[in-house]
N, C-alpha and C. Protein backbone atom coordinates (compact mmCIF):
# COMPACT_ATOMS: atom_id res chain seq x y z
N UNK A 1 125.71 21.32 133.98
CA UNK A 1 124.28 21.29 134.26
C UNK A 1 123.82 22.65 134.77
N UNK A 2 122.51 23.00 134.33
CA UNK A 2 121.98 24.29 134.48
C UNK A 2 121.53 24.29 136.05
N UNK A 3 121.40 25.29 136.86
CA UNK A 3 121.32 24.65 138.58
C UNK A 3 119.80 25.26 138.30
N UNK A 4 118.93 26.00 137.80
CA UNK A 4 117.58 27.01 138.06
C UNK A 4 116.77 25.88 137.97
N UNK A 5 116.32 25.84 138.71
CA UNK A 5 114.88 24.44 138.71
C UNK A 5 113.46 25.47 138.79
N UNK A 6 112.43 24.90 137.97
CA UNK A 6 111.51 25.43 137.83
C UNK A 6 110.45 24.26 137.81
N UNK A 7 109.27 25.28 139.07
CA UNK A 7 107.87 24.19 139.11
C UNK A 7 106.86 25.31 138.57
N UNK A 8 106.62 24.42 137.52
CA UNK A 8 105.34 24.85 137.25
C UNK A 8 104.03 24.32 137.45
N UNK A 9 102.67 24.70 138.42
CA UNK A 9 101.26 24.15 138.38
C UNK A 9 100.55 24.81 137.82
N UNK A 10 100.06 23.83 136.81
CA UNK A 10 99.30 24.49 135.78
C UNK A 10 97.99 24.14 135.91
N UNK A 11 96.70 25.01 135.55
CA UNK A 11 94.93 24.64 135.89
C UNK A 11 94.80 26.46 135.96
N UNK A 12 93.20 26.02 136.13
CA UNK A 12 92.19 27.19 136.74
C UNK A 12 92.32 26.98 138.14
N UNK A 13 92.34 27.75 139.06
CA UNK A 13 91.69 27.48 140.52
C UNK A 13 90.07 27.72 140.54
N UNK A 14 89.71 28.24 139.34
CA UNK A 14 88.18 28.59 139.61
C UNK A 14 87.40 27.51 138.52
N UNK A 15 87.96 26.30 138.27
CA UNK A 15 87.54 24.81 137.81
C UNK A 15 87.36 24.07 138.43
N UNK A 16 87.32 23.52 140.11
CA UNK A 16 87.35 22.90 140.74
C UNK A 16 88.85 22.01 140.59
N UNK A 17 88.56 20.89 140.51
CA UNK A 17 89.98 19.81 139.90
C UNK A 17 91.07 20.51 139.27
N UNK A 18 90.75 21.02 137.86
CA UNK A 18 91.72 21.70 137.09
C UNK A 18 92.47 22.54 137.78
N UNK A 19 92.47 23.10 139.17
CA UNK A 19 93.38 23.55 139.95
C UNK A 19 94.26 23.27 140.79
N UNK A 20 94.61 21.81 140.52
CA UNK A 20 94.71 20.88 141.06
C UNK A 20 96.91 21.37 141.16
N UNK A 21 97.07 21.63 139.65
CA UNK A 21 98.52 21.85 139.85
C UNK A 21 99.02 23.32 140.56
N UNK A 22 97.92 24.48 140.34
CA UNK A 22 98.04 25.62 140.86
C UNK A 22 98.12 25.30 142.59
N UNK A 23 97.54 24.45 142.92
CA UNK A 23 97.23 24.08 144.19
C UNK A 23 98.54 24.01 144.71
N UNK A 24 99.06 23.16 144.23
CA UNK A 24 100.23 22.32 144.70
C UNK A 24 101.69 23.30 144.35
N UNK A 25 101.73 24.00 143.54
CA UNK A 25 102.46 25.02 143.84
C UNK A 25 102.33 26.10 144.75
N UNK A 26 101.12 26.37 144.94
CA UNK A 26 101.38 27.31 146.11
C UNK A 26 101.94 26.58 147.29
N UNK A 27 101.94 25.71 147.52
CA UNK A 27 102.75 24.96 148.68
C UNK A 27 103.62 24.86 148.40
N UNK A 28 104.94 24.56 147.25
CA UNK A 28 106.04 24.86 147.18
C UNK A 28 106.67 26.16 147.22
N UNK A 29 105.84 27.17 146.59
CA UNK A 29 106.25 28.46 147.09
C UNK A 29 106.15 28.97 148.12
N UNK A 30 105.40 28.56 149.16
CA UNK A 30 105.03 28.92 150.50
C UNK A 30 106.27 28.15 151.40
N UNK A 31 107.06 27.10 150.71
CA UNK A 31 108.01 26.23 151.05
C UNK A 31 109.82 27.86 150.87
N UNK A 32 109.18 28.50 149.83
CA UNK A 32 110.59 29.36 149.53
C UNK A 32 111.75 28.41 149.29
N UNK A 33 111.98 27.43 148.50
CA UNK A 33 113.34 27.13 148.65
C UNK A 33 114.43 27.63 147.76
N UNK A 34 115.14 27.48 148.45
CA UNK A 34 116.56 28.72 147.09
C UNK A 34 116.88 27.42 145.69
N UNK A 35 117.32 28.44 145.21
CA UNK A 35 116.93 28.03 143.56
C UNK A 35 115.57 27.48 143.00
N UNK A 36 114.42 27.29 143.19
CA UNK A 36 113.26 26.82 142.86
C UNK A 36 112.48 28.24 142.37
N UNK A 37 112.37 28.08 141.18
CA UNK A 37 111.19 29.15 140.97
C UNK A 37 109.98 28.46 140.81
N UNK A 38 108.87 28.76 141.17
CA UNK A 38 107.75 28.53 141.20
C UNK A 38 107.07 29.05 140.47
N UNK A 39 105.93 28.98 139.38
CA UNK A 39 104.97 29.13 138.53
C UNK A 39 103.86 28.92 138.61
N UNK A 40 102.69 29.63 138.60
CA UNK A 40 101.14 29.14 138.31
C UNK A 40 101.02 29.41 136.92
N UNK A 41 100.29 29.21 136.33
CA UNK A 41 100.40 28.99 134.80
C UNK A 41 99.21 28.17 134.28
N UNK A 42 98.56 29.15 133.04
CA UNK A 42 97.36 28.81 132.65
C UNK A 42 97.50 27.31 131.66
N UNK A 43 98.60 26.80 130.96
CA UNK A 43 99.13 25.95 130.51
C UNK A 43 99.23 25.87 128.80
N UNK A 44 99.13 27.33 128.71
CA UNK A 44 99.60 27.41 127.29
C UNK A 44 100.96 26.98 126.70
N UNK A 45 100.70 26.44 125.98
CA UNK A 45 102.24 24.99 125.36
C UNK A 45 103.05 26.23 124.93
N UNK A 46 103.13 27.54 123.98
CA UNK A 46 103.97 28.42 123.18
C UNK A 46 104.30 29.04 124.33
N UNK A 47 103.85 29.29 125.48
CA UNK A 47 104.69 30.32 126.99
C UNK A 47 105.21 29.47 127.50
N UNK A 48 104.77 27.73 127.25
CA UNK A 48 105.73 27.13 128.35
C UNK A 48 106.60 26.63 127.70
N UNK A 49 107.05 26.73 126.40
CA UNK A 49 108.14 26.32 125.89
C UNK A 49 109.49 27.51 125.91
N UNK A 50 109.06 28.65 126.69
CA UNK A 50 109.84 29.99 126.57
C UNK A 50 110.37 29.58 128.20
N UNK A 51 109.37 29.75 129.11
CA UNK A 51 109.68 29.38 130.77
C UNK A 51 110.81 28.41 130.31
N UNK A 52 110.67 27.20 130.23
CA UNK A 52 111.39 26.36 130.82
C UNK A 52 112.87 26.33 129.45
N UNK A 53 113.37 27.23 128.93
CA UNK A 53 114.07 27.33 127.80
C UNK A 53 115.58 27.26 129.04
N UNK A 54 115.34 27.87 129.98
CA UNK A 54 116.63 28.05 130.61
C UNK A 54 116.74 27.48 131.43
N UNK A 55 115.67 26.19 131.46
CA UNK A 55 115.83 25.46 133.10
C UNK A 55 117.15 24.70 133.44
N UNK A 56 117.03 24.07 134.27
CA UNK A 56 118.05 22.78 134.53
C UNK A 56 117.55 21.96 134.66
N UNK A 57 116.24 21.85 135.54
CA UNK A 57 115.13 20.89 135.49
C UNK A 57 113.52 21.91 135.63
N UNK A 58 112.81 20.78 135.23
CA UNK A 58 111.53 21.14 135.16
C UNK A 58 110.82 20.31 135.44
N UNK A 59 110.18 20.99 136.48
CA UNK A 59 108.81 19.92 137.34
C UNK A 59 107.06 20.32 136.86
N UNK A 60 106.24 20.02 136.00
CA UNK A 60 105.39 20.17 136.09
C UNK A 60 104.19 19.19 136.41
N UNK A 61 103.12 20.42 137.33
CA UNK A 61 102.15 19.47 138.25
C UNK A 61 100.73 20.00 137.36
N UNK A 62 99.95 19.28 137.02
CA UNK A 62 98.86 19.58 136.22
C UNK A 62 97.71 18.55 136.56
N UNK A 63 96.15 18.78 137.13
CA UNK A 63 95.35 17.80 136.98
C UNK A 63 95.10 17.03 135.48
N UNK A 64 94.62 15.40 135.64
CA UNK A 64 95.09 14.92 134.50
C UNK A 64 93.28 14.23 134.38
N UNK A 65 93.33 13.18 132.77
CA UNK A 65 91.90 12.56 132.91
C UNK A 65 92.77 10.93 131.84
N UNK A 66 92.39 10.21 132.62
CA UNK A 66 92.89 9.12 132.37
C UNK A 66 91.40 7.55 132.26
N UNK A 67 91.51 6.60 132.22
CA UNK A 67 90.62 5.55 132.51
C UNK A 67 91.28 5.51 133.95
N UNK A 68 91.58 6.19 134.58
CA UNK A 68 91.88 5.70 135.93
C UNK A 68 90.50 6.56 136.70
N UNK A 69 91.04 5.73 137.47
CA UNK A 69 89.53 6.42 138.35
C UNK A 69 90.37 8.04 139.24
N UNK A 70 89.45 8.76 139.38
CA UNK A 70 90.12 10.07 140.23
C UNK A 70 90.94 10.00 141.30
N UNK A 71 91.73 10.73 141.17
CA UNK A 71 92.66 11.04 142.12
C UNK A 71 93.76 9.86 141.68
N UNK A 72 94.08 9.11 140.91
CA UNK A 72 94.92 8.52 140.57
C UNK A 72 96.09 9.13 140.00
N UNK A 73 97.12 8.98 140.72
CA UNK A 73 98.70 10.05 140.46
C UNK A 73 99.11 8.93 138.79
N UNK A 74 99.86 10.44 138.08
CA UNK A 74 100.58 9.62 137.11
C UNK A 74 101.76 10.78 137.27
N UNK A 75 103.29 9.76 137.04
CA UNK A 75 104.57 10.76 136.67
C UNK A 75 105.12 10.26 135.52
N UNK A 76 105.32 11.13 134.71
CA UNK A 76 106.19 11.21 133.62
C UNK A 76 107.48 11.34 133.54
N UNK A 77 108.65 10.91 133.09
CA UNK A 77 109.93 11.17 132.88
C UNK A 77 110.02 11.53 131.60
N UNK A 78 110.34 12.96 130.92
CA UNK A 78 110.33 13.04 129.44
C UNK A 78 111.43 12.71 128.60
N UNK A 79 112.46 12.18 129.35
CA UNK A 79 113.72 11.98 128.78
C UNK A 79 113.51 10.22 128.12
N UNK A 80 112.09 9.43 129.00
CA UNK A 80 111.66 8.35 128.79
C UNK A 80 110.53 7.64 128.69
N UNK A 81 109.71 8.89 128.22
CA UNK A 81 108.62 8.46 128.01
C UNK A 81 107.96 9.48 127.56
N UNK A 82 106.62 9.64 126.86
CA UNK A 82 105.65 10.66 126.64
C UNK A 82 104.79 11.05 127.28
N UNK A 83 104.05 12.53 127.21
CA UNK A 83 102.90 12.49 127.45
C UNK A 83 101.68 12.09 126.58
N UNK A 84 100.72 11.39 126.86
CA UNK A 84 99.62 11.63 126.07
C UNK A 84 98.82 12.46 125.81
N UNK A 85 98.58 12.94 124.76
CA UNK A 85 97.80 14.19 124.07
C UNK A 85 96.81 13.77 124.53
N UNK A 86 95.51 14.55 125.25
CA UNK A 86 94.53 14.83 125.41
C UNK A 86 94.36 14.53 126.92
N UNK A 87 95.64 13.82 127.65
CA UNK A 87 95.76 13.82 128.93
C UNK A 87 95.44 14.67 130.02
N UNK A 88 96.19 15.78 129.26
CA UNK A 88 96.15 17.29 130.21
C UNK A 88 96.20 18.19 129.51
N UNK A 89 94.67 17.93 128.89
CA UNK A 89 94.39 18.96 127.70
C UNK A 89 92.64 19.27 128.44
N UNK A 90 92.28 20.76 128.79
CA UNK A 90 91.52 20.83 129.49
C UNK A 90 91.04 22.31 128.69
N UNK A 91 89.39 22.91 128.85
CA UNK A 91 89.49 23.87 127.68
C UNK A 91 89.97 24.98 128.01
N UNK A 92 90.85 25.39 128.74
CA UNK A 92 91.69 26.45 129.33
C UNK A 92 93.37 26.60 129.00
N UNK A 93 93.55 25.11 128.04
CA UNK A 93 94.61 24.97 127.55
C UNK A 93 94.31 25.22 125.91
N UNK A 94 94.92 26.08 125.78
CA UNK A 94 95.03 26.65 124.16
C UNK A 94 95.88 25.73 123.19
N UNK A 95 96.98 24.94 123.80
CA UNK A 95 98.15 24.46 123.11
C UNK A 95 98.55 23.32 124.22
N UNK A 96 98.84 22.43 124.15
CA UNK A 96 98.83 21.19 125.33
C UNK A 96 100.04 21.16 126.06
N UNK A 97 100.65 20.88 126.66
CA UNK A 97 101.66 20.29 127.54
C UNK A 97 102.39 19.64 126.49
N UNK A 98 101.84 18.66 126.31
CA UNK A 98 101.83 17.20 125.19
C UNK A 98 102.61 17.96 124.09
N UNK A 99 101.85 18.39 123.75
CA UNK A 99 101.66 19.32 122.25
C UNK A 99 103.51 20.61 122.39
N UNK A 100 103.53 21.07 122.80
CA UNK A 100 104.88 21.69 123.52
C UNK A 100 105.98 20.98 123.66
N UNK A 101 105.85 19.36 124.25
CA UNK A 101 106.91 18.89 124.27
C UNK A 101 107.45 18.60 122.70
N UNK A 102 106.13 17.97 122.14
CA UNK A 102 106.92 17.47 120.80
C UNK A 102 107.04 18.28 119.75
N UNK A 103 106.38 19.69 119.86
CA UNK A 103 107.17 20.85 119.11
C UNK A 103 108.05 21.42 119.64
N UNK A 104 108.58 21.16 120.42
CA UNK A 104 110.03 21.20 120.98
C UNK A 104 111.27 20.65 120.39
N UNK A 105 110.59 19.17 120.63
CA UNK A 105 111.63 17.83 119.99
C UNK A 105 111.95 18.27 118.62
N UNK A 106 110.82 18.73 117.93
CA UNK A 106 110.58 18.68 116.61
C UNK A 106 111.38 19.34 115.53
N UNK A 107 110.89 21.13 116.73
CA UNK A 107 111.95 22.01 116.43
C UNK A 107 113.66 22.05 116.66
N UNK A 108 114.24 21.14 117.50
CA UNK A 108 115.67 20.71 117.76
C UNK A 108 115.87 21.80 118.74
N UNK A 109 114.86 21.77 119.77
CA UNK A 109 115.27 22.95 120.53
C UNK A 109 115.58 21.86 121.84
N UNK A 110 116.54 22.07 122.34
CA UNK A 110 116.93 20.89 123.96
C UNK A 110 115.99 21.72 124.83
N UNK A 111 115.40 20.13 125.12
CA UNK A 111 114.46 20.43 126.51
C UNK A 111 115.05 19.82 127.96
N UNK A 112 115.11 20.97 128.96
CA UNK A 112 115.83 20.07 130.04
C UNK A 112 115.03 19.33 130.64
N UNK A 113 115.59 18.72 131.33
CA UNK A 113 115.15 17.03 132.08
C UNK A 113 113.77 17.90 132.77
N UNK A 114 113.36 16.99 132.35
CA UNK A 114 111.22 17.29 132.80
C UNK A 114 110.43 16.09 133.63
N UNK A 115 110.46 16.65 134.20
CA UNK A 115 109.29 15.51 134.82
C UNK A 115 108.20 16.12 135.28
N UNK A 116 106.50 15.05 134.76
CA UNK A 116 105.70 16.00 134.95
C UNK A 116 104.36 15.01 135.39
N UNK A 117 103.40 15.71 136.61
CA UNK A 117 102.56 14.78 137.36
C UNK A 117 101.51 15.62 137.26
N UNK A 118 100.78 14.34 137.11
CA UNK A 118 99.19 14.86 136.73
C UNK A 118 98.32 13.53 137.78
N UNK A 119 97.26 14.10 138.44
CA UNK A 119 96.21 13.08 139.06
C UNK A 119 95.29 13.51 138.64
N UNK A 120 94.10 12.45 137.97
CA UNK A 120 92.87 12.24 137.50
C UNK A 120 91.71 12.75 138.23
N UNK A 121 91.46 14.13 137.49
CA UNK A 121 90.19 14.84 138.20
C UNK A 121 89.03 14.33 138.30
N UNK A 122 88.14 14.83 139.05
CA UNK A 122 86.80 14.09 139.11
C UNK A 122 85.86 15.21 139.11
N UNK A 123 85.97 16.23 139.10
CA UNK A 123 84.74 17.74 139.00
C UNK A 123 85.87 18.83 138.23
N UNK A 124 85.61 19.11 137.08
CA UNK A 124 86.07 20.50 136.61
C UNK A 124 84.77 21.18 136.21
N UNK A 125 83.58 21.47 136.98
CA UNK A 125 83.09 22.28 136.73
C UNK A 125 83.75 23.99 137.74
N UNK A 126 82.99 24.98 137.38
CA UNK A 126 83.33 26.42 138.06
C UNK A 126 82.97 25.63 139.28
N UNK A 127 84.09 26.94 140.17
CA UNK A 127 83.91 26.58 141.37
C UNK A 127 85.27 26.58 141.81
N UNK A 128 85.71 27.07 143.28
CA UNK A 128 87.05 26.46 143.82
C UNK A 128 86.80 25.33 145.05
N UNK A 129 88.31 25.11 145.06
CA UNK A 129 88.10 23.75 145.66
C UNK A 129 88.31 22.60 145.30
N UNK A 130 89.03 22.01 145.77
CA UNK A 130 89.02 20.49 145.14
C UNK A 130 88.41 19.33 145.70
N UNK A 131 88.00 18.19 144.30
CA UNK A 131 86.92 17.43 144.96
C UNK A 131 88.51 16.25 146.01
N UNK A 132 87.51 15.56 146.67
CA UNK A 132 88.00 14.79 147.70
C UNK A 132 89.13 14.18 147.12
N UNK A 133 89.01 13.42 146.56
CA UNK A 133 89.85 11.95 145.75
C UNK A 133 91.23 12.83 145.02
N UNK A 134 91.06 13.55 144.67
CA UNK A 134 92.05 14.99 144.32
C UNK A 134 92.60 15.47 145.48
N UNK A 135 91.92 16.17 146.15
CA UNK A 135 92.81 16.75 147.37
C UNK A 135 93.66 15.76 148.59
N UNK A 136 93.01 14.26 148.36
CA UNK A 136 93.97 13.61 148.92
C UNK A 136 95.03 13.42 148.44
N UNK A 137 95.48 13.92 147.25
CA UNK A 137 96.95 13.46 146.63
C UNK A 137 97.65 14.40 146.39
N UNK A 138 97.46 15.64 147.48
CA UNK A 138 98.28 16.64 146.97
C UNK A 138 99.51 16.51 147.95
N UNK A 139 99.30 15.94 149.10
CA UNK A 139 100.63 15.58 150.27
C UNK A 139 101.53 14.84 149.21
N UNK A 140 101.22 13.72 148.93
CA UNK A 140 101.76 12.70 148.00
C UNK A 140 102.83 13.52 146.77
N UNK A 141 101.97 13.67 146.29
CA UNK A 141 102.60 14.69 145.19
C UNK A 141 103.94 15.67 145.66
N UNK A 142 103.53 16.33 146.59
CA UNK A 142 104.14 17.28 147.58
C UNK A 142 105.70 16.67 147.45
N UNK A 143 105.39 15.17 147.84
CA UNK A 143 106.59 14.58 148.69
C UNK A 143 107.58 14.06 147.30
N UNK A 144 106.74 13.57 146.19
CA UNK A 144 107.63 13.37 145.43
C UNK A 144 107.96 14.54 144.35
N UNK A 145 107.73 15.57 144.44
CA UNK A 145 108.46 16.67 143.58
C UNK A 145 109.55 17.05 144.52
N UNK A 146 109.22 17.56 145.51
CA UNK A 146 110.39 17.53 146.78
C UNK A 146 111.47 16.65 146.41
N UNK A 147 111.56 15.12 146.24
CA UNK A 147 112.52 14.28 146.20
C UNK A 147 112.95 14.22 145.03
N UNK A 148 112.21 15.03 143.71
CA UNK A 148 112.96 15.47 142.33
C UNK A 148 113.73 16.40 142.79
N UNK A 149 113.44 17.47 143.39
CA UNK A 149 114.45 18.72 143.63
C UNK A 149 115.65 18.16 143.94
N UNK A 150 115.38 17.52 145.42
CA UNK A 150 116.66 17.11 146.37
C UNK A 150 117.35 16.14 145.56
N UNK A 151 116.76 14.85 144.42
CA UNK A 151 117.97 14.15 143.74
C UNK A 151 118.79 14.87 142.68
N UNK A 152 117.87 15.97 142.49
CA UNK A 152 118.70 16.90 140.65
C UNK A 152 119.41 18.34 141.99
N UNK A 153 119.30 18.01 143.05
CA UNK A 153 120.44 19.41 144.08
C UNK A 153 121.52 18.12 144.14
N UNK A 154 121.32 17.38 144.71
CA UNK A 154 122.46 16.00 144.33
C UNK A 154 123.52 15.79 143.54
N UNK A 155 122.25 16.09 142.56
CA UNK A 155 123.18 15.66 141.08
C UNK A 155 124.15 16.52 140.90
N UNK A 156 123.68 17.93 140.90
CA UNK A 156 124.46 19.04 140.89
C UNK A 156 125.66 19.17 141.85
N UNK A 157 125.65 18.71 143.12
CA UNK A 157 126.70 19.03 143.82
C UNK A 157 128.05 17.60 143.61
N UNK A 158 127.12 16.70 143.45
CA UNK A 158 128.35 15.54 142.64
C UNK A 158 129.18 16.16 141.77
N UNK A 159 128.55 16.71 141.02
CA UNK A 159 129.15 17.36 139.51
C UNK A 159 130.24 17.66 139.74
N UNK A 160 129.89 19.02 141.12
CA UNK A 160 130.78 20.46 141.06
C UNK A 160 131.99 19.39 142.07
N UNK A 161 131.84 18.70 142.71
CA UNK A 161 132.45 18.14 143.77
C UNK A 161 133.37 17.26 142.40
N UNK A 162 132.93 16.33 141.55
CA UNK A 162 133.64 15.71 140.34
C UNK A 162 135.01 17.10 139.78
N UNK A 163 134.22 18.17 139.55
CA UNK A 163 134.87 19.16 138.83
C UNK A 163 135.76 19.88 139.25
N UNK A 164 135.54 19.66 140.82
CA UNK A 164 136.93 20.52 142.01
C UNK A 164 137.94 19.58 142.49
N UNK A 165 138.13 17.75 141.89
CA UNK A 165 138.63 16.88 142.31
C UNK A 165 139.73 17.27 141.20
């Protein structure tokens, strides 16, 4: 298993909502933890299929638009499930998230273990800041990318601990 974990938050900060994943990475980078690289990232699908080419895991945080009402968290597991196209497709995205994974698949290129969270914006007009119902779910969020890191640092030290037995 590859140990480089990479978070990427992807948005505008100058969309209101749509900055929603940029947000939330700067708090993991402000966190510094060893092996975690951190990313802000406009969410072009052809650069993010290059980033995460060497990951071990990949966390991406992106505001999302769902029938859910705002601020409603969604997580993805890509090893078990999809994203939906037009989910976290916002007009600052040239090429989708969505769209990346399955020209990925498509192309037979291995994508490492991904998991990726999006909560349902409620203002992407200009502007920074996030609206309310959004900024309450960035602790939340916080706590469960955190507990992706710490189960895939886990995983990894089982391994090496399996491999020195």
């Amino acid at each position: 298993m590859r140990e480089k974990i990479i978070v990427i938050g992807i948005g505008n900060a100058l969309r209101r909502d749509d900055g929603f994943g940029i947000h939330v990475a700067r708090h993991i980078a402000e966190m510094d933890l060893p092996g975690v690289t951190v990313i802000e990232h406009s969410g072009d699908g052809t650069s993010l299929m290059t980033i995460w080419q060497d990951a071990g895991l990949v966390i991406v945080v992106d505001a999302s638009k769902s029938d859910g009402k705002p601020g409603t968290m969604h997580r993805f597991d890509i090893d078990h499930t999809t994203v939906p196209f037009n989910f976290m497709s916002f007009s600052t995205h040239a090429f989708s998230l969505a769209e990346s994974i399955v020209l990925s698949k498509t192309l037979g290129h291995a994508l490492p273990p991904m998991i990726v969270y999006g909560v349902d914006g409620y203002d992407f007009h200009d502007g920074e800041g996030l609206s309310r119902p959004v900024k309450s779910k960035v602790g939340e969020v916080l706590i469960h990318v955190m507990q992706d890191i710490l189960t895939y640092k886990n995983t990894l030290t089982d391994e090496k601990t399996v491999r020195s037995v």
